[in-house]
C-alpha atoms as a PDB file:
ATOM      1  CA  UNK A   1       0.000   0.000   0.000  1.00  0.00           C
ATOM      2  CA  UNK A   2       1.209   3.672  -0.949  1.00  0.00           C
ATOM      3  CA  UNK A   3       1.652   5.674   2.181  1.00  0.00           C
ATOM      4  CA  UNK A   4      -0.329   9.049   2.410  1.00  0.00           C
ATOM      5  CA  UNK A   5       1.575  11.868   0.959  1.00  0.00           C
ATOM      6  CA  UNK A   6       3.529  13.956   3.522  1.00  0.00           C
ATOM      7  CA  UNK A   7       3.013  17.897   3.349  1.00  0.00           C
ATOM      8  CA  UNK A   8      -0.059  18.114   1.623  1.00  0.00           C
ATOM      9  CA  UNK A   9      -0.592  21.781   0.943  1.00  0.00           C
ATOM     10  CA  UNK A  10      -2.654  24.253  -1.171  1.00  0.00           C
ATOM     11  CA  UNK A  11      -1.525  22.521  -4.792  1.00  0.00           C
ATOM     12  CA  UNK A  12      -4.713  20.999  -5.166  1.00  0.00           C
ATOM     13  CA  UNK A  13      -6.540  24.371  -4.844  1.00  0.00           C
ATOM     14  CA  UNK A  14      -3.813  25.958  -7.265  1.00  0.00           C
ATOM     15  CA  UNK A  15      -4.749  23.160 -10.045  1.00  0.00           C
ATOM     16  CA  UNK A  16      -8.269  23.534  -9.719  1.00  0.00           C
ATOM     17  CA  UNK A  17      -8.025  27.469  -9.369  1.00  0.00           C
ATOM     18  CA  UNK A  18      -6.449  26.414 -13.016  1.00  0.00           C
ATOM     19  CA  UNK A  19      -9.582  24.251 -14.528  1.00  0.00           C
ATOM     20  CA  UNK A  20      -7.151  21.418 -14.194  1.00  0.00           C
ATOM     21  CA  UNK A  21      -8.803  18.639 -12.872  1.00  0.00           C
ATOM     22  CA  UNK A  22      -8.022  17.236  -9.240  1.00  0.00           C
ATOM     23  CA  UNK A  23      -7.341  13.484  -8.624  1.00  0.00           C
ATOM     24  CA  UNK A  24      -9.128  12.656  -4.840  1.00  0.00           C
ATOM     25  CA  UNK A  25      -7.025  11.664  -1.925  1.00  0.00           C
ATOM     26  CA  UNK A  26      -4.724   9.232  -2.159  1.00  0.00           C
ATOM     27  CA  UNK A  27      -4.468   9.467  -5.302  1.00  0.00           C
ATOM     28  CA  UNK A  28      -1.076  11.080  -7.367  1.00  0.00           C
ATOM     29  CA  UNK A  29      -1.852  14.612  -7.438  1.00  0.00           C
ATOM     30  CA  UNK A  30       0.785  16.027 -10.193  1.00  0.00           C
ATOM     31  CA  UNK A  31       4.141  14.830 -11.336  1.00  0.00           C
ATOM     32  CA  UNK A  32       6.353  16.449  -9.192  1.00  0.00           C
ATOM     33  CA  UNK A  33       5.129  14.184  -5.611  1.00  0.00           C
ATOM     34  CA  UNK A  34       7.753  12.482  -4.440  1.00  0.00           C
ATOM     35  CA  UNK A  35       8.359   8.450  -3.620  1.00  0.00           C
ATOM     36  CA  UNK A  36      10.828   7.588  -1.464  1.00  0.00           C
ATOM     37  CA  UNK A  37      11.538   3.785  -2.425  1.00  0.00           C
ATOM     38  CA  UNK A  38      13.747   1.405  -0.355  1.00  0.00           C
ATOM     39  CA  UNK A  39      16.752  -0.798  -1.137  1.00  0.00           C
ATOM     40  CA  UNK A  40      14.400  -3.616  -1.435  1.00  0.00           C
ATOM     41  CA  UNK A  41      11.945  -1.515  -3.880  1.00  0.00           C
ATOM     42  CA  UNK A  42       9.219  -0.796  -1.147  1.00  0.00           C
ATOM     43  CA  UNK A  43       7.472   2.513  -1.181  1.00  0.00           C
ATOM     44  CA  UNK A  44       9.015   4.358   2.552  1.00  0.00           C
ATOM     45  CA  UNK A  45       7.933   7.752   2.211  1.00  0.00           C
ATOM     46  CA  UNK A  46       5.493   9.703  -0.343  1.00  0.00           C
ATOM     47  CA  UNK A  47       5.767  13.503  -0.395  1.00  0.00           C
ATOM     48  CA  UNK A  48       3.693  15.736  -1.811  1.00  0.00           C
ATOM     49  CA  UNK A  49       4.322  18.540  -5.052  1.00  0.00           C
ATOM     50  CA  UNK A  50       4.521  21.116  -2.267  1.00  0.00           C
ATOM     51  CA  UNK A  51       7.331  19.999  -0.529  1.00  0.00           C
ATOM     52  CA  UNK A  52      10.754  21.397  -2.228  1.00  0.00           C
ATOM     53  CA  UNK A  53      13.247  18.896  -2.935  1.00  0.00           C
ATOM     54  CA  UNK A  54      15.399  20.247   0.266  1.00  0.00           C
ATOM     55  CA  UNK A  55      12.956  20.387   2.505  1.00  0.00           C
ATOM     56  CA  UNK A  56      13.916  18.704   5.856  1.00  0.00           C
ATOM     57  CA  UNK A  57      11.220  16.064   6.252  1.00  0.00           C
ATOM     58  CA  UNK A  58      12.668  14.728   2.685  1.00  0.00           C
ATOM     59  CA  UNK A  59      16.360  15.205   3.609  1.00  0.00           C
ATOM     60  CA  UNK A  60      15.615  13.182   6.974  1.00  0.00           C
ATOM     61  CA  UNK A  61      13.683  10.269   5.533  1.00  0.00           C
ATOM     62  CA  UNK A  62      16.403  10.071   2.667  1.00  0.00           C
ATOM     63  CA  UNK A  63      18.689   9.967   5.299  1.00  0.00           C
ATOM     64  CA  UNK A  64      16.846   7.491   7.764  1.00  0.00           C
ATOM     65  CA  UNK A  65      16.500   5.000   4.951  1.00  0.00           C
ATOM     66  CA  UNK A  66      20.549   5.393   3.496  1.00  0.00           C
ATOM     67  CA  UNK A  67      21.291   4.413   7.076  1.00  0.00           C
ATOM     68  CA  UNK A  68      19.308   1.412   7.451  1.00  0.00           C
END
């Protein structure tokens, strides 16, 4: 199962403020969430388009699963 997507912001308001249309929850809102997949191919982590590729809750699960 896909894990809920972490930092879920106003990007779903900004596509449909757009006329583009809005897949529900959980589904993949846009092509720039995030999937953090494991050694083993799992899906760890899922972020959402609104958090930036630096953002600390990324750069600590990266982390977390480099050191397991």
């Amino acid at each position: 199962m896909t894990p809920d997507a972490v930092g879920e912001g106003p990007w779903r308001e900004r596509l449909s403020g757009k006329g583009i249309p809005v897949n529900p929850v959980p589904e993949v809102q846009w092509n720039f969430e995030k999937f953090l997949i494991s050694r083993t191919g799992e899906v760890v982590g899922r972020f959402a388009p609104d958090v930036a590729a630096d953002d600390a809750r990324l750069l600590k699960a990266i982390e977390a699963e480099l050191a397991g």
